[in-house]
C-alpha atoms as a PDB file:
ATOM      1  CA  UNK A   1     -21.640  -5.110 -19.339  1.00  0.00           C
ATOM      2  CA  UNK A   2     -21.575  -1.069 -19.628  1.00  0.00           C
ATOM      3  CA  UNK A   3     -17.872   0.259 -20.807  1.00  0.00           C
ATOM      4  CA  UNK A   4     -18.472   1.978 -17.481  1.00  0.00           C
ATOM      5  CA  UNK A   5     -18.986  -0.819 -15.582  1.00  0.00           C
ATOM      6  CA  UNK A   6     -15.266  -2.247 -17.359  1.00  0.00           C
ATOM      7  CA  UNK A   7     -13.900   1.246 -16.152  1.00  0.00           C
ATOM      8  CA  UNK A   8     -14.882   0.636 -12.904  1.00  0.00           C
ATOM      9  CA  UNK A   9     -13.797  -2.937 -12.406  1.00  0.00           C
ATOM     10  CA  UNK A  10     -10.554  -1.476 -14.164  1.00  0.00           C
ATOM     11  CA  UNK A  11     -10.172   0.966 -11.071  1.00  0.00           C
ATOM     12  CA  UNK A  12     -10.638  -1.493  -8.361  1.00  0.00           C
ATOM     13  CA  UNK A  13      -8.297  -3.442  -9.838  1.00  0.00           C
ATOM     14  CA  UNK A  14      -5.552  -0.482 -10.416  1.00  0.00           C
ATOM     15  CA  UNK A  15      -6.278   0.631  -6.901  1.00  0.00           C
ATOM     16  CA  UNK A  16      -6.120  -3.107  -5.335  1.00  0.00           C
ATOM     17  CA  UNK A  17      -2.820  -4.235  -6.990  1.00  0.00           C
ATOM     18  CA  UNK A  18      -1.371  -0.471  -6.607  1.00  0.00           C
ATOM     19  CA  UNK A  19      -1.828  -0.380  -2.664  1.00  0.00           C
ATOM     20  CA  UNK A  20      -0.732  -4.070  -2.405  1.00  0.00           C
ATOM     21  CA  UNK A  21       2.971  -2.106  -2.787  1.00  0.00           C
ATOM     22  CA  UNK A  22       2.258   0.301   0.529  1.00  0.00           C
ATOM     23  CA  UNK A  23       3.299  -2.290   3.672  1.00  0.00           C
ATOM     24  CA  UNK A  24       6.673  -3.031   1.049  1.00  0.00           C
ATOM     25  CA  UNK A  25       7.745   0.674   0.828  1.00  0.00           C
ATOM     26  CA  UNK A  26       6.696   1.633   4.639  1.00  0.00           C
ATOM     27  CA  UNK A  27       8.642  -1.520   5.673  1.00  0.00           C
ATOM     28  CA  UNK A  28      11.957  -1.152   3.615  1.00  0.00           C
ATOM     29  CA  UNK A  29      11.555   2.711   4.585  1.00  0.00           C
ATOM     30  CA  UNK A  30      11.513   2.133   8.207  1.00  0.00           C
ATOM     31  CA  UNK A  31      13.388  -0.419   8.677  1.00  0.00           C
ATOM     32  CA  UNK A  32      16.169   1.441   6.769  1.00  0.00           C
ATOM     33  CA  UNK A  33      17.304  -2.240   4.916  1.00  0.00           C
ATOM     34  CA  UNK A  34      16.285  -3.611   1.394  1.00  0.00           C
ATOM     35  CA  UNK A  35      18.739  -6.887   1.611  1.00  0.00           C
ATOM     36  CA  UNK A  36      15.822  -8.972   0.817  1.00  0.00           C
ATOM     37  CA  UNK A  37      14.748  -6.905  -1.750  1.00  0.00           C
ATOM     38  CA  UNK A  38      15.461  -8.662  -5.444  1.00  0.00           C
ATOM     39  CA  UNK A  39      16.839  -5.883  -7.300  1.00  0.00           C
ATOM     40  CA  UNK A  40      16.709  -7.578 -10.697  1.00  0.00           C
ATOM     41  CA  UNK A  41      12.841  -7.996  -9.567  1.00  0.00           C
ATOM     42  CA  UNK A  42      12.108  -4.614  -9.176  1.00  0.00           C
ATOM     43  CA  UNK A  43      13.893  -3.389 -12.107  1.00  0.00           C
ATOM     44  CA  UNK A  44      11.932  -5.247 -14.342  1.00  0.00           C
ATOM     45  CA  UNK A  45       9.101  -4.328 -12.174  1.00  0.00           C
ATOM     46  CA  UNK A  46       9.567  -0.370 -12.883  1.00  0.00           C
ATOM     47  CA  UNK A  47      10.204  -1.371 -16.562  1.00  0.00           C
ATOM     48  CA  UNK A  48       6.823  -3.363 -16.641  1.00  0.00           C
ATOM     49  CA  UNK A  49       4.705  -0.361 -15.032  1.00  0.00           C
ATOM     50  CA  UNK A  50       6.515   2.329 -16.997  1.00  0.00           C
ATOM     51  CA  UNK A  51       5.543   0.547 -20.104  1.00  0.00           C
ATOM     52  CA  UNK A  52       1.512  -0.216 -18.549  1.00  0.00           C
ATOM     53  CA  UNK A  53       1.608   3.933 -18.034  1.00  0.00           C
ATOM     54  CA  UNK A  54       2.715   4.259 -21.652  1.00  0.00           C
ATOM     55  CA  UNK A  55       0.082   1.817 -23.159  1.00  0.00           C
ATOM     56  CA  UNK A  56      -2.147   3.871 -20.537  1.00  0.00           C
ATOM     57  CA  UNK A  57      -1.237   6.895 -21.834  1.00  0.00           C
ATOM     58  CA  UNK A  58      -1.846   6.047 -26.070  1.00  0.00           C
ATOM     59  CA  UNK A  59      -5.422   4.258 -25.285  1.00  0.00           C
ATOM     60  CA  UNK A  60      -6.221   6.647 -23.167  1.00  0.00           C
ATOM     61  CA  UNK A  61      -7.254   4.851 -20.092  1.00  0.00           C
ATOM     62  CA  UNK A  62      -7.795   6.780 -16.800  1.00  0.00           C
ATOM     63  CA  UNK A  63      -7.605   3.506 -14.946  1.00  0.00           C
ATOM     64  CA  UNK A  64      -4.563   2.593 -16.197  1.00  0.00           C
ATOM     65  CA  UNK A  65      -2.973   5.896 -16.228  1.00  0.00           C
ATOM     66  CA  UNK A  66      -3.630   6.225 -12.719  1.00  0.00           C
ATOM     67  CA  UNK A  67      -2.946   3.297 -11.210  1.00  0.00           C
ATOM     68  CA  UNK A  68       0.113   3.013 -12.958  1.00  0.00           C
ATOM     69  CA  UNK A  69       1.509   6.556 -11.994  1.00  0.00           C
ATOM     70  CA  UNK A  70       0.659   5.691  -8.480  1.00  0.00           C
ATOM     71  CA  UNK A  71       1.802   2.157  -9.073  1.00  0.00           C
ATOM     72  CA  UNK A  72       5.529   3.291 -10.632  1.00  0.00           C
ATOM     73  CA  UNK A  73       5.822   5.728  -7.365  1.00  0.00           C
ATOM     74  CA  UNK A  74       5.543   3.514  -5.287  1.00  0.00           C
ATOM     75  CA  UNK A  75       8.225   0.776  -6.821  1.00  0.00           C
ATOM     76  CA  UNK A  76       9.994   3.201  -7.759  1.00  0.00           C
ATOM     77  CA  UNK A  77      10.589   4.169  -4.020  1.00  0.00           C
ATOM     78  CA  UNK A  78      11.591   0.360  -3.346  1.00  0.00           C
ATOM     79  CA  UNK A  79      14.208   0.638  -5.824  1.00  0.00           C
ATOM     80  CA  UNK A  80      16.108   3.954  -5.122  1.00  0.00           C
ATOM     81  CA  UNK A  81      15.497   2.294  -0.984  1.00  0.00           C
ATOM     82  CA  UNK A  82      17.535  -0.729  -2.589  1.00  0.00           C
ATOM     83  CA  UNK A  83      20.141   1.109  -4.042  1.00  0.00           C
ATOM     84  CA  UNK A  84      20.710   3.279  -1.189  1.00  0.00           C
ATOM     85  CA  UNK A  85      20.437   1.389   1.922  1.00  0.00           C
ATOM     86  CA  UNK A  86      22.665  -1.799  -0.300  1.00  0.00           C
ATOM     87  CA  UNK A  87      25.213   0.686  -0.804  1.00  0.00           C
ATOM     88  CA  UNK A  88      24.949   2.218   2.882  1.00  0.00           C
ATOM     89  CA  UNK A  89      25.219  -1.157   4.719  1.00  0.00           C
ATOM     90  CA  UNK A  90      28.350  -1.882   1.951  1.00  0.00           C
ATOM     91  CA  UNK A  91      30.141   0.800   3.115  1.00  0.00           C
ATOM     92  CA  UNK A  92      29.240   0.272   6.850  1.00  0.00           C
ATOM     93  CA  UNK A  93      30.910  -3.309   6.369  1.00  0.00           C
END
């Protein structure tokens, strides 16, 4: 197998596992409510991808660098929802 070829299976992959976050943020977005939402999940989940981007980022993979920028916007979106709608429906109680 070509290194291309291992870029490209790289890419689907990043791109695959990087969307699988969309439906997540549009719902918690929406619905304006992250109860279900394990924050100690998606803390280690930011950690995780901010570390892939940095291991990225000293190999020099454009696969991983991109799906992992994408990747880390996206949970990263899920957590700041968490905190904010947590500490909104705290205060409405």
């Amino acid at each position: 197998m070509t290194s291309e070829t291992v870029e490209i299976i790289g890419l689907i992959a990043g791109a695959l596992t990087t969307l699988a976050y969309v439906p997540q943020v549009v719902k918690v977005w929406r619905s304006r409510s992250a109860r279900d939402i394990s924050l100690g999940m998606f803390l280690l989940m930011n950690i995780g991808i901010a570390l892939w981007l940095a291991y990225g980022l000293l190999i020099g993979s454009p696969g991983l660098i991109a799906a992992n920028v994408v990747t880390l916007c996206l949970t990263a979106a899920v957590l700041v929802a968490k905190l904010k709608f947590d500490r909104s429906e705290a205060a409405n109680s």
